[in-house]
Protein backbone atom coordinates (compact mmCIF):
# COMPACT_ATOMS: atom_id res chain seq x y z
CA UNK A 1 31.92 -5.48 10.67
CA UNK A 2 32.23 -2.85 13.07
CA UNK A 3 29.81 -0.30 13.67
CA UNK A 4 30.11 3.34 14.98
CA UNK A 5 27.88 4.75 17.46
CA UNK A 6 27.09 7.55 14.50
CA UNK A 7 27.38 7.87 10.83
CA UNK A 8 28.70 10.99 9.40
CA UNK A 9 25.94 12.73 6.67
CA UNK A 10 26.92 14.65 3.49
CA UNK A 11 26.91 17.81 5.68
CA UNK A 12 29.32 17.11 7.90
CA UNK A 13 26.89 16.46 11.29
CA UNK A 14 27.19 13.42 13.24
CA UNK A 15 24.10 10.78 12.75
CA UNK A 16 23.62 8.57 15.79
CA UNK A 17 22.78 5.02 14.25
CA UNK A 18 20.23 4.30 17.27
CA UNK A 19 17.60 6.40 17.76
CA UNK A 20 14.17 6.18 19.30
CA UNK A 21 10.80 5.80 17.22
CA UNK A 22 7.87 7.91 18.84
CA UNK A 23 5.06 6.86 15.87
CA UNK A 24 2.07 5.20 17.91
CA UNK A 25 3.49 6.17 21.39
CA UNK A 26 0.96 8.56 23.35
CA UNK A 27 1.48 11.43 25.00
CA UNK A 28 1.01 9.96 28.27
CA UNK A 29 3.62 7.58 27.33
CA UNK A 30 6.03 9.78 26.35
CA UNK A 31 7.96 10.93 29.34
CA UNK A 32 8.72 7.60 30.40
CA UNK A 33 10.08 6.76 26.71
CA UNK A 34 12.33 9.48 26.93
CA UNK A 35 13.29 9.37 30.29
CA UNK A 36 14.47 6.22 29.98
CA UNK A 37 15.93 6.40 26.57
CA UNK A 38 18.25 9.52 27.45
CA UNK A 39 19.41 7.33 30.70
CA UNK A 40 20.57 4.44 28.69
CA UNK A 41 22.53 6.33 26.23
CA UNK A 42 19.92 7.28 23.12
CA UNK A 43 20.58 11.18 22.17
CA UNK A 44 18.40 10.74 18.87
CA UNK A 45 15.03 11.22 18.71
CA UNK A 46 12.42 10.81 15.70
CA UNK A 47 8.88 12.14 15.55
CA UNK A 48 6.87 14.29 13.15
CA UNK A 49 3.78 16.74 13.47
CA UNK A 50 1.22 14.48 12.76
CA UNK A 51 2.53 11.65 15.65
CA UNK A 52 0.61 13.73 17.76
CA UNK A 53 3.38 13.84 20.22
CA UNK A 54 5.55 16.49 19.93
CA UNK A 55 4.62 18.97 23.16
CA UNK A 56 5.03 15.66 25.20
CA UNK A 57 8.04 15.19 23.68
CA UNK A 58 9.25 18.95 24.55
CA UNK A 59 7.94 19.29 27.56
CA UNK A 60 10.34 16.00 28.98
CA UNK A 61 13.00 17.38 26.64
CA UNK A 62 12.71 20.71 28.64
CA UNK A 63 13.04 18.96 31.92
CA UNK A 64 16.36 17.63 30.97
CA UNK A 65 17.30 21.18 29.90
CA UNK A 66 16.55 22.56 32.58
CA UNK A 67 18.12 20.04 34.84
CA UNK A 68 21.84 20.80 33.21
CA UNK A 69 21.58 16.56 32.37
CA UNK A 70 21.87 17.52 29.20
CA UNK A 71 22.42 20.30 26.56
CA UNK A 72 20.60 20.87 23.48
CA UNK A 73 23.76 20.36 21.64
CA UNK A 74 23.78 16.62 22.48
CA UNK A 75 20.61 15.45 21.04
CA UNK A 76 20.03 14.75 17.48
CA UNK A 77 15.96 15.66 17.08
CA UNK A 78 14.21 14.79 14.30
CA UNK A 79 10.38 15.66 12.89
CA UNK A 80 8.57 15.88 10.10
CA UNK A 81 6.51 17.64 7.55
CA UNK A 82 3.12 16.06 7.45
CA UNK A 83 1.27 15.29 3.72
CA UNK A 84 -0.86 18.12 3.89
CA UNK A 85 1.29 20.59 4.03
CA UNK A 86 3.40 19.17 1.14
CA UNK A 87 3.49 22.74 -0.91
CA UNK A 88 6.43 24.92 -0.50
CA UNK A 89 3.84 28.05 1.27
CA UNK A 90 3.20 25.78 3.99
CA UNK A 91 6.68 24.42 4.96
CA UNK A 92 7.99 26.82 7.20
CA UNK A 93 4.55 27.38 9.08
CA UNK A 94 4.34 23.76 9.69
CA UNK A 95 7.95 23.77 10.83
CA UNK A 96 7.61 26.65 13.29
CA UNK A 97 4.14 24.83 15.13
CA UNK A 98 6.51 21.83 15.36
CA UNK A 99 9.28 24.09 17.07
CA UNK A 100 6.87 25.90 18.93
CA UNK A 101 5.20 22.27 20.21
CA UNK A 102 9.28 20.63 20.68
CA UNK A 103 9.81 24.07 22.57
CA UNK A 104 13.03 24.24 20.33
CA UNK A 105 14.83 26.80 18.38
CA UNK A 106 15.87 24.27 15.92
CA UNK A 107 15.46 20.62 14.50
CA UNK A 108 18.40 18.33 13.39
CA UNK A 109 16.89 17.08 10.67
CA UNK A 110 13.74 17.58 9.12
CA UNK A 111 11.87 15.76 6.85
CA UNK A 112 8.81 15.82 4.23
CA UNK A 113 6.83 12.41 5.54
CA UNK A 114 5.84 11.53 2.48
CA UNK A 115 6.14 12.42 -1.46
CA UNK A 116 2.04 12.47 -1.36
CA UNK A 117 0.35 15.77 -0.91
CA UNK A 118 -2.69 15.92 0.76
CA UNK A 119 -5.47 19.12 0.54
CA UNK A 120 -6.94 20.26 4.13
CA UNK A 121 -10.62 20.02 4.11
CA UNK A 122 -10.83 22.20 7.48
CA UNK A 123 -8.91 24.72 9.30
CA UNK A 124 -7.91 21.98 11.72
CA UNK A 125 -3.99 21.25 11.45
CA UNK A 126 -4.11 18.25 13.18
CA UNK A 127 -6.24 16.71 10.35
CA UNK A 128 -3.25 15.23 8.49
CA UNK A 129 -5.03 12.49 7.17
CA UNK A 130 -8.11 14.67 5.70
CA UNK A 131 -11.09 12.53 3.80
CA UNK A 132 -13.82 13.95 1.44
CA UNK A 133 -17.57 12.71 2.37
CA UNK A 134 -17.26 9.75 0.13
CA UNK A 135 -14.51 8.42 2.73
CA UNK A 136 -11.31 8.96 -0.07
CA UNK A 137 -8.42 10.40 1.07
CA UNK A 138 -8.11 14.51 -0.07
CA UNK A 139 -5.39 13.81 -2.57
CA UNK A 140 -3.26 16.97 -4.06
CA UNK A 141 -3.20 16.14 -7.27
CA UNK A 142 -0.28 18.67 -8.81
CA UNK A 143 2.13 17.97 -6.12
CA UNK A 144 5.65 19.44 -6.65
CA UNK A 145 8.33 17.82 -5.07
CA UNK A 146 11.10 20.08 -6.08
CA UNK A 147 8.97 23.51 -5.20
CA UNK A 148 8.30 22.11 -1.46
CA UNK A 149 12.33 20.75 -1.50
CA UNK A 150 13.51 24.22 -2.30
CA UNK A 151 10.93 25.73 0.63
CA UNK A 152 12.84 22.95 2.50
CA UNK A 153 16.43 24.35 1.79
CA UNK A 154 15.33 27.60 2.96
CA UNK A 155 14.63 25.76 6.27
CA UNK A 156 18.54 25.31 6.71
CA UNK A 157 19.30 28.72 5.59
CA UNK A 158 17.48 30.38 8.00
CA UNK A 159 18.27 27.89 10.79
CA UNK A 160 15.53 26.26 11.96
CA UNK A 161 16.59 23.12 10.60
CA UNK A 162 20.51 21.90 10.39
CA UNK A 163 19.48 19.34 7.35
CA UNK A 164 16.91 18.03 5.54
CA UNK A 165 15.95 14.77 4.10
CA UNK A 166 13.03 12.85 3.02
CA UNK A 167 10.35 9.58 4.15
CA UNK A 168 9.22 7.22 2.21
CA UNK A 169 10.66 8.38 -1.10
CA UNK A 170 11.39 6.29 -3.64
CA UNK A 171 14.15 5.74 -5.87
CA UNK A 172 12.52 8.28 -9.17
CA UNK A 173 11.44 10.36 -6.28
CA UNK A 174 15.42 10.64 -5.09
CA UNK A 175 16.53 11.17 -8.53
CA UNK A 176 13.88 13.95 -8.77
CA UNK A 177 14.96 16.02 -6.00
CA UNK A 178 18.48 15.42 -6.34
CA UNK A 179 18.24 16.89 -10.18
CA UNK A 180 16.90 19.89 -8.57
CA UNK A 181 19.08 20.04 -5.08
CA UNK A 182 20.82 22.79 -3.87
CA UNK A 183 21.30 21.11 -0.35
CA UNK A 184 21.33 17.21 -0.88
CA UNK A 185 18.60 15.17 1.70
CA UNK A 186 20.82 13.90 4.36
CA UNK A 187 18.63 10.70 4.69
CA UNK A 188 16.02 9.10 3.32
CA UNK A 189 13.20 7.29 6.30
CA UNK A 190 11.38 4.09 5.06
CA UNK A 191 10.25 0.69 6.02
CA UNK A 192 13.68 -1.86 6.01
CA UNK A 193 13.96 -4.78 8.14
CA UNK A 194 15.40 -8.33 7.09
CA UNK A 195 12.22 -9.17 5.30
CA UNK A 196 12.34 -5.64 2.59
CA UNK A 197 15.85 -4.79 2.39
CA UNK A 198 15.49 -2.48 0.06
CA UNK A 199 18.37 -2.85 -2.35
CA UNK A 200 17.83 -0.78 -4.93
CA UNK A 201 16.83 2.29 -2.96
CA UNK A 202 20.04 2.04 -1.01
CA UNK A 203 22.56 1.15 -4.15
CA UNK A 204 20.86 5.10 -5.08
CA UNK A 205 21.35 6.80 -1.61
CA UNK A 206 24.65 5.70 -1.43
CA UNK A 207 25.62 7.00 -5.19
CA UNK A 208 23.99 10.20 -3.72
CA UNK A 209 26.14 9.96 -0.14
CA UNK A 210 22.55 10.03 1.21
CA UNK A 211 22.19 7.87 4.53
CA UNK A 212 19.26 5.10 4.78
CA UNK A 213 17.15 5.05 7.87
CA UNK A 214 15.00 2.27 8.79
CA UNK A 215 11.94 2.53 10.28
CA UNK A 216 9.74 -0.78 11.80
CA UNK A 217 13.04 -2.61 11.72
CA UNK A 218 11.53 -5.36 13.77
CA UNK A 219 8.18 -5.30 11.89
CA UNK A 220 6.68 -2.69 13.89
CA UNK A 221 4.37 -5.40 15.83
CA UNK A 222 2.10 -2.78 17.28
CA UNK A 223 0.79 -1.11 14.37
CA UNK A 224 -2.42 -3.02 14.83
CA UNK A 225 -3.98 -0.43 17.17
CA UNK A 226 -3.12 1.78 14.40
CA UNK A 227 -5.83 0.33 11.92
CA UNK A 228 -7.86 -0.70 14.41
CA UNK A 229 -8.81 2.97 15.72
CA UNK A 230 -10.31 3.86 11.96
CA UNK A 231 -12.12 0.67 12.16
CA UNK A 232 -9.83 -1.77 9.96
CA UNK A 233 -7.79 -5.08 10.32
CA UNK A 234 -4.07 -4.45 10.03
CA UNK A 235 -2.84 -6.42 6.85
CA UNK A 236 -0.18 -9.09 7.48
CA UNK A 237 2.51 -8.56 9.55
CA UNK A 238 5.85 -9.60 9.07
CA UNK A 239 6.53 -11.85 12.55
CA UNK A 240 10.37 -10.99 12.50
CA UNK A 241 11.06 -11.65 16.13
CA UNK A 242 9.50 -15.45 15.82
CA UNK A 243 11.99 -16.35 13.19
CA UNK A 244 13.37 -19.69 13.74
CA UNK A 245 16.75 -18.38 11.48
CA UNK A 246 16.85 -15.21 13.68
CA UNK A 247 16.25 -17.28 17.07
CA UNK A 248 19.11 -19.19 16.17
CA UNK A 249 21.99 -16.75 15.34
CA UNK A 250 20.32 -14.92 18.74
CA UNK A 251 21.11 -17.99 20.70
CA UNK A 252 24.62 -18.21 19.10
CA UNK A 253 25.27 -14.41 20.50
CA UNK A 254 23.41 -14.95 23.58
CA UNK A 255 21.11 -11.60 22.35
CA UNK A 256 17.97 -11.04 21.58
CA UNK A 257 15.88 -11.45 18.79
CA UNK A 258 15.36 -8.01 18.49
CA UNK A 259 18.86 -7.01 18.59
CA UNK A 260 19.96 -9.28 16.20
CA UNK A 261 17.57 -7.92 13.27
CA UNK A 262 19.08 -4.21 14.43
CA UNK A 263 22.49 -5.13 14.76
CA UNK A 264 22.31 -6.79 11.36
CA UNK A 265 20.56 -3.07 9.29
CA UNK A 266 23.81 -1.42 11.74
CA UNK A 267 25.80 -3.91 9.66
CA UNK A 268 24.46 -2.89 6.29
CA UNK A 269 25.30 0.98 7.42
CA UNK A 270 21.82 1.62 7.99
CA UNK A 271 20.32 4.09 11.16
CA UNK A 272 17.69 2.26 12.81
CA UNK A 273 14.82 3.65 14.58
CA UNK A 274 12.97 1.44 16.86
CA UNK A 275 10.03 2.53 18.44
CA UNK A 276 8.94 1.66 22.03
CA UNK A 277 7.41 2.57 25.40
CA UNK A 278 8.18 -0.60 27.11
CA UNK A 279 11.62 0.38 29.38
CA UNK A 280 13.30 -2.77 29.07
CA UNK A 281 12.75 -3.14 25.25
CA UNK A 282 14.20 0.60 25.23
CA UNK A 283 17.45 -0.55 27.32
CA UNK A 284 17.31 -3.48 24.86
CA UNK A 285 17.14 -2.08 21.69
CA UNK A 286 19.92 -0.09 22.65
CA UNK A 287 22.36 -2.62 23.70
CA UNK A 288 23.74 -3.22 20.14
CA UNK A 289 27.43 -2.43 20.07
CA UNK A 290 29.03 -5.48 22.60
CA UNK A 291 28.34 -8.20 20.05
CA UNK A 292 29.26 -8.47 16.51
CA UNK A 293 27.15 -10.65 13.45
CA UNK A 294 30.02 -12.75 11.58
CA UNK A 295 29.44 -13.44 7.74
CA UNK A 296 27.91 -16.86 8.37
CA UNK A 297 25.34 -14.64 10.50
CA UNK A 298 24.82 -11.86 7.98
CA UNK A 299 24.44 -14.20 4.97
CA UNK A 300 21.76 -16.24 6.77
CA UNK A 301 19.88 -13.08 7.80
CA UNK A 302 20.23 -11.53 4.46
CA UNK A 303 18.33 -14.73 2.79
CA UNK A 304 15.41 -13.95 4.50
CA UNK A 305 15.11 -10.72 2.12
CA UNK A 306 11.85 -11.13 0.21
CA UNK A 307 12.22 -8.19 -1.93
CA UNK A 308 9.09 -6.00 -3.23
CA UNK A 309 6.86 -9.05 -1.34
CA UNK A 310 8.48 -7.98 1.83
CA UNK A 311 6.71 -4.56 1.67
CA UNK A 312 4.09 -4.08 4.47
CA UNK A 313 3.70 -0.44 4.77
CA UNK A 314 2.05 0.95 1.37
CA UNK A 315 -0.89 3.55 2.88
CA UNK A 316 -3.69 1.56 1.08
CA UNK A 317 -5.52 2.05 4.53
CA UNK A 318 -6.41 5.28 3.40
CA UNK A 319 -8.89 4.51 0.78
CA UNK A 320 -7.85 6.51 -2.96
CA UNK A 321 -4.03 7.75 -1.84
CA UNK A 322 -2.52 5.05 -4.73
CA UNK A 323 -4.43 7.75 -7.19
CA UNK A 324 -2.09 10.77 -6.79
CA UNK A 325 0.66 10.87 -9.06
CA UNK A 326 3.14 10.60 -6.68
CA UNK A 327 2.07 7.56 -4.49
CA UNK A 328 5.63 6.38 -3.97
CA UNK A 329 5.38 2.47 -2.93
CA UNK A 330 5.64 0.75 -6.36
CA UNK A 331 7.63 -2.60 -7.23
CA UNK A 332 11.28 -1.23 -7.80
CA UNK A 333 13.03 -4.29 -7.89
């Protein structure tokens, strides 16, 4: 199957199907990321408000402004609404700050992180993972998806975001914004890779004409420093690159590990979002469109799908989140 270098969404606007991850990547990382990214070829770029990372992000972005390299025309920028500022009063403030830190007038797409809404417990906005003394996670317990979805539309309205989509939705959580849609989500952002394929979420988004974009499509490796800075041990993680089946249809293309597990979610018309720092995994990940998997490939790689057991990402780190009402990552197959 061939594979475009975009994928057209239900608005009209041109997707690019490879676009840099920023979750986990510091801000002193940051200009090297996207230096290097933007000299390879990559002109999408994901964050969200509560990476942490979005004035580093801006201020490189600004650089390349400013140098006439590039315009802000051809870069697709994505961020994201962060869980406790799920209510439709706080959308657009939370949108501006992220503007005002991207030092952009707009976003390409923008996104509510996730269907759980969270209650601040301080005045500080950078909390987005705020805890009551008992260590539980401040849960918003009445939640309204299609309130906050409609604050969302008015994003795109008054143009501070050319579309709008969603993260780790599932597939009633679709269905429950698309009943009450004026603007359809462009996308929805999970966890896919060749282990959690996600079938029946993407049989929905593509009834819907909404696009599928993968995040950790090569596990996501490096989310161990993640639990380890509030004191945890990361649960098991999926060691997709070591995969004796991927190794071999690698060897057979002369690629990668890594690119083979991309190229195959490219294959399934999937956008993939792989995040690093390292240059020469950047350059790497990148390099996806001078090889092609054949149906031998694809149907080994596709056996490897474990289903609901492939899920690794479900939040449980943060102790009492499966408690709100809208706690998203249930068994759906």
């Amino acid at each position: 199957m061939s594979v475009r270098d975009h994928i057209l969404l239900n608005n009209s606007l041109k997707f690019p199907v490879i676009g840099l991850g920023t979750w986990q990547a510091e801000p002193s990382e940051i200009k090297t990321a996207i230096d290097t990214a933007l000299e390879v070829g990559y002109r999408h770029i994901d964050t969200a408000f509560s990476y942490m990372n979005e004035e580093a992000i801006g201020d490189t972005l600004q650089e390349w402004f400013n140098s006439k390299k590039l315009k802000r025309g051809d870069l697709f920028i994505t961020t994201k609404l962060p869980m406790p500022a799920v209510r439709p009063e706080d959308v657009e403030p939370y949108l501006r700050e992220s503007l005002k830190r991207l030092k952009l007038k707009y976003v390409d797409l923008y996104l509510i992180h996730c269907p759980i809404g969270l209650k601040p417990v301080d005045d500080n906005v950078n909390n987005t993972f705020p805890t009551l003394p008992d260590g539980t996670v401040s849960l918003d317990p009445v939640t309204d998806l299609p309130a906050t979805w409609k604050a969302m539309e008015a994003q795109v309205d008054n143009g501070l975001a050319k579309s709008i989509g969603v993260s780790n939705f599932n597939c009633v959580q679709i269905e429950k914004i698309v009943r009450h849609a004026r603007i359809l989500p462009v996308t929805d952002q999970v966890e896919l890779h060749v282990e959690f394929m996600q079938k029946p979420l993407r049989a929905l988004c593509k009834l819907h004409n909404i696009v599928v974009t993968a995040y950790a499509p090569i596990g996501s490796p490096g989310r161990t420093k993640f639990y380890a800075a509030r004191g945890q041990k990361a649960p098991p993680i999926p060691c997709l690159i070591h995969n004796p089946l991927v190794g071999e249809v690698a060897k057979k293309h002369n690629k990668s590990n890594a690119q083979v597990l991309l190229r195959h979610l490219l294959q399934h018309g999937l956008v993939v979002i792989p995040k690093s720092c390292n240059p020469k995994r950047i350059k790497e990940n990148f390099q996806l469109m001078d090889f092609q998997l054949d149906s031998e490939d694809m149907k080994k790689l596709d056996s490897l799908d474990k289903g609901a057991k492939g899920r690794t990402f479900d939040f449980l780190l943060f102790k009492g989140i499966d408690q709100h009402p809208e706690y998203p990552f249930v068994d759906e197959y």
